[in-house]
Protein backbone atom coordinates (compact mmCIF):
# COMPACT_ATOMS: atom_id res chain seq x y z
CA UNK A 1 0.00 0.00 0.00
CA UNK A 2 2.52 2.63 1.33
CA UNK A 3 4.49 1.69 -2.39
CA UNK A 4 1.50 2.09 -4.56
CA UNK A 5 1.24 5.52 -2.70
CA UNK A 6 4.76 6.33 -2.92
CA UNK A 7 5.18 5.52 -6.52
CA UNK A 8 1.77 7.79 -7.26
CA UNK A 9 3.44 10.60 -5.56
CA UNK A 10 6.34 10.54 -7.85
CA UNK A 11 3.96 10.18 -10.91
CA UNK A 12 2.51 13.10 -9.43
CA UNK A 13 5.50 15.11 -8.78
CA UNK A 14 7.13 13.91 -12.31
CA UNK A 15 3.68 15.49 -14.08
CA UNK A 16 3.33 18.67 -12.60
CA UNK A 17 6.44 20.79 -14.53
CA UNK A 18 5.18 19.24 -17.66
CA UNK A 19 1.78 20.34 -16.95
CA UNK A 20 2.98 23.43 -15.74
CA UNK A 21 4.99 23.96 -19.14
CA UNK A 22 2.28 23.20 -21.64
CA UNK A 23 0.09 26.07 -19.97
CA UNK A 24 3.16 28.64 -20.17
CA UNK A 25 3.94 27.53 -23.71
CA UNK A 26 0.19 28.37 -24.84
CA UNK A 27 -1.49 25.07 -24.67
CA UNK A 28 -4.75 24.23 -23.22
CA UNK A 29 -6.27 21.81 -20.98
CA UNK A 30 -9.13 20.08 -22.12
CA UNK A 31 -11.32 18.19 -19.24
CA UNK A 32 -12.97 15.36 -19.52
CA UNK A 33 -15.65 16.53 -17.26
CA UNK A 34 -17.44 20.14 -16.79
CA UNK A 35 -16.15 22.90 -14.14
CA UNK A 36 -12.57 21.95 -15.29
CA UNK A 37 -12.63 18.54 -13.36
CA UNK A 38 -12.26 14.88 -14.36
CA UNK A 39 -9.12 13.75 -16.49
CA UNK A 40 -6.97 16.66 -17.42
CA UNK A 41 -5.29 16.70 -21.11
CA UNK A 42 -2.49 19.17 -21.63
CA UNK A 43 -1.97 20.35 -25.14
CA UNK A 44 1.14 22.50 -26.33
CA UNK A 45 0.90 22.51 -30.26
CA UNK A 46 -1.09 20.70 -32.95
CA UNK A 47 -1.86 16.91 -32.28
CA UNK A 48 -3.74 14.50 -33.40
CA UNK A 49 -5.59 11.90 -30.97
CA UNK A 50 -5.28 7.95 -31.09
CA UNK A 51 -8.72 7.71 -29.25
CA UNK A 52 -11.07 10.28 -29.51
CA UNK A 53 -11.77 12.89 -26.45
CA UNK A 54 -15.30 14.03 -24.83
CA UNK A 55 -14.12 17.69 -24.09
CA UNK A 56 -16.97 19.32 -21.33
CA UNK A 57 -14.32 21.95 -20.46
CA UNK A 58 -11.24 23.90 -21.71
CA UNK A 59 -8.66 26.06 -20.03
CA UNK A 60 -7.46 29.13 -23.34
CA UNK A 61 -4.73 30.89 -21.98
CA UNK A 62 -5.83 34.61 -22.91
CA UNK A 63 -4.88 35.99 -26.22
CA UNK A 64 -5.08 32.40 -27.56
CA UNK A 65 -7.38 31.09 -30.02
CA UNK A 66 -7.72 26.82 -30.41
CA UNK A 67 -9.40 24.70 -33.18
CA UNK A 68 -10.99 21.61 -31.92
CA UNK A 69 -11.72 19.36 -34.54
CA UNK A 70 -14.13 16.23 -34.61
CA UNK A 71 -11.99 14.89 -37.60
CA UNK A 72 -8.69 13.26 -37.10
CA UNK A 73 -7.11 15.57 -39.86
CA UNK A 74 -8.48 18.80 -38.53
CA UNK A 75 -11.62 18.44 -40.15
CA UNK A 76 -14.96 19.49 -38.32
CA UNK A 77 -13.14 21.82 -37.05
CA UNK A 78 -14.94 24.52 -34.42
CA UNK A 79 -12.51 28.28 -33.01
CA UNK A 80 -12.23 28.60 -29.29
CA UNK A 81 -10.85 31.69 -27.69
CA UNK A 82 -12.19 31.72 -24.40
CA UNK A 83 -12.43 29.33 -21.44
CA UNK A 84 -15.48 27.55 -21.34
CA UNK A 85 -16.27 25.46 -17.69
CA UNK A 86 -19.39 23.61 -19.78
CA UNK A 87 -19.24 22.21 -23.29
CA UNK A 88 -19.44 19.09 -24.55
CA UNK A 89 -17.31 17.79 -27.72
CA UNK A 90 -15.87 14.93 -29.53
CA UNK A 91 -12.66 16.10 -30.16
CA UNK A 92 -10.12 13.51 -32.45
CA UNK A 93 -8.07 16.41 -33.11
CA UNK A 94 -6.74 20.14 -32.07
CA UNK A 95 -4.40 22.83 -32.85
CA UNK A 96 -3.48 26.37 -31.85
CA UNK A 97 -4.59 29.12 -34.28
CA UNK A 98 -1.98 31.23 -35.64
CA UNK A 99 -2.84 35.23 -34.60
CA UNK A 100 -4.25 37.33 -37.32
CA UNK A 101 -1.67 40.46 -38.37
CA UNK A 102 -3.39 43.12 -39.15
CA UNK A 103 -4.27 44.64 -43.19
CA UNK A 104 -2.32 47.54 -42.48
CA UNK A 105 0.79 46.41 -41.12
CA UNK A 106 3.66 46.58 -43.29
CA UNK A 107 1.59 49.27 -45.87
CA UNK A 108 2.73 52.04 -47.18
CA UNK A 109 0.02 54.61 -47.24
CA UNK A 110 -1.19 53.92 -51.13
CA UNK A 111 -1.36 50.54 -49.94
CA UNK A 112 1.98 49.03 -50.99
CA UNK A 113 3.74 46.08 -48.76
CA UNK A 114 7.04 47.56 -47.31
CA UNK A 115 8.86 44.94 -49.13
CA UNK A 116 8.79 42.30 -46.23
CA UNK A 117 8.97 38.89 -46.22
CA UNK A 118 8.19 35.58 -44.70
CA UNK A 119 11.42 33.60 -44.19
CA UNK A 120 11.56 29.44 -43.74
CA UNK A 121 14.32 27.23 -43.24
CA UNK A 122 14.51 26.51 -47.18
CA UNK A 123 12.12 29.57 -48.93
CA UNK A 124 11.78 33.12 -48.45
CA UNK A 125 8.52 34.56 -49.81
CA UNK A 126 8.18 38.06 -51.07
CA UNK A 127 4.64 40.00 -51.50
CA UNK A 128 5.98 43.23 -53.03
CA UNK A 129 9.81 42.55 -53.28
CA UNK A 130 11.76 45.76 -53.62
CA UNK A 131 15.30 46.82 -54.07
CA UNK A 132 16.94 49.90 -53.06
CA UNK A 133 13.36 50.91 -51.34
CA UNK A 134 11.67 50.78 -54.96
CA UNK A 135 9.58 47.89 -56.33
CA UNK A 136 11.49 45.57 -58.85
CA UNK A 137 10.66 46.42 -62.50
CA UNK A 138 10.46 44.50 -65.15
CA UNK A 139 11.06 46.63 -68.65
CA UNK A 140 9.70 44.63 -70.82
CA UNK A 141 7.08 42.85 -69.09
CA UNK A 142 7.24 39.57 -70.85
CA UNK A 143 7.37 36.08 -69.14
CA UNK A 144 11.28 35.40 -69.81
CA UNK A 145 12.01 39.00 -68.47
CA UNK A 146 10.04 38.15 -65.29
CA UNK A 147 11.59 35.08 -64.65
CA UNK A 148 15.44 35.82 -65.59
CA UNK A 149 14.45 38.96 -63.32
CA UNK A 150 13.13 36.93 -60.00
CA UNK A 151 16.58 34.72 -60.37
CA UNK A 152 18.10 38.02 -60.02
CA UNK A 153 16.61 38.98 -57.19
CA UNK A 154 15.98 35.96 -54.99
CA UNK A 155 20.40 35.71 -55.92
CA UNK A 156 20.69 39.27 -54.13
CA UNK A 157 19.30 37.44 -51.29
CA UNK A 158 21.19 34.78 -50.96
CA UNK A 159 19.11 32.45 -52.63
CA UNK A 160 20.14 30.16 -55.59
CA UNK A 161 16.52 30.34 -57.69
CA UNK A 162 13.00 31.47 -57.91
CA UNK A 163 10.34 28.93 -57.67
CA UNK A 164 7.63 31.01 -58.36
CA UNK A 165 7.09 34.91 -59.79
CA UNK A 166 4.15 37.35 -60.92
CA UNK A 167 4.30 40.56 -62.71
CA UNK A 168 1.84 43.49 -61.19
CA UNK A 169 0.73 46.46 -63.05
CA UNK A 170 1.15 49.45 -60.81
CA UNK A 171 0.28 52.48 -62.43
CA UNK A 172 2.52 52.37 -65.67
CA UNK A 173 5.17 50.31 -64.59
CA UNK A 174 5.17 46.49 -64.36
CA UNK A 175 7.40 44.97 -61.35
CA UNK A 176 7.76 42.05 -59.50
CA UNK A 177 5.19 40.03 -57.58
CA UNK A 178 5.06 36.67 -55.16
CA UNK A 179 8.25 35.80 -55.79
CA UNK A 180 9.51 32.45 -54.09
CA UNK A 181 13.25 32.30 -52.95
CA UNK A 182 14.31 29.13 -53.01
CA UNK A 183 17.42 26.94 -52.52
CA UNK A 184 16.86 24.10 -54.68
């Protein structure tokens, strides 16, 4: 008896920073009961159940936003931003929602991106790519111009190729558009 309850206690005591982790990392705590109470599931990031879960209450860290899902590829999926003490859910999978940046950050005031970009370990994506603080042009506008032209710029980067490219028409000009760094 006095081993059952010692080894408990160090289950217990072994759980708690991991618990303690997943809640300061973002993730949630879905209950199996309502009022928070029952079996307690900690969540840090997107997963994807091997037995379904009857949610009746969640724990959203504020500022957060979850999708439960009642598919097991986050499909039938349903937004939760706010702790709820009484629900009740089949959830087979869940993952944090990413935060929503706002239109206008980023835009000039004609509406133009600032030439920023979103960066991976293997791409770098450009909305509106500019050099020198001006949009890249492309004189001649044609298809071979646009491409040799994206090379060249996703090369100023660092970047051996361009994966993808669009012209734009701003005003009289044509320039660059979506290009796709890559390093093939």
């Amino acid at each position: 008896m006095l081993r059952t309850l010692l080894v408990g206690a160090i289950a217990i005591a072994f759980l708690l920073p991991i618990q303690a982790s997943a809640q300061a990392a973002g993730g949630v705590s879905l209950f199996s009961q309502g009022q928070f109470k029952g079996a307690r599931t900690l969540v840090a990031g997107p997963v994807q159940f091997r037995q379904p879960l009857v949610v009746r209450s969640i724990i959203i860290p504020p500022g957060m936003k979850w999708e439960l899902c009642s598919g097991n590829t986050y499909s039938g999926c349903r937004q939760v931003r706010d702790t709820t003490p009484a629900m009740v859910m089949t959830v087979r999978s869940a993952r944090p929602v990413a935060a929503v940046l706002p239109a206008s950050r980023g835009l000039r005031p004609n509406g133009t991106m600032r030439g920023q970009s979103l960066r991976g370990m293997a791409s770098e994506y450009f909305v509106a790519p500019e050099q020198g603080g001006s949009r890249v042009e492309v004189q001649s506008g044609t298809a071979e111009t646009m491409t040799r032209k994206a090379v060249e710029f996703c090369r100023s980067r660092g970047w051996r190729s361009s994966a993808h490219a669009r012209m734009q028409t701003v005003g009289e000009s044509t320039v660059l558009a979506d290009i796709l760094c890559v390093d093939p």
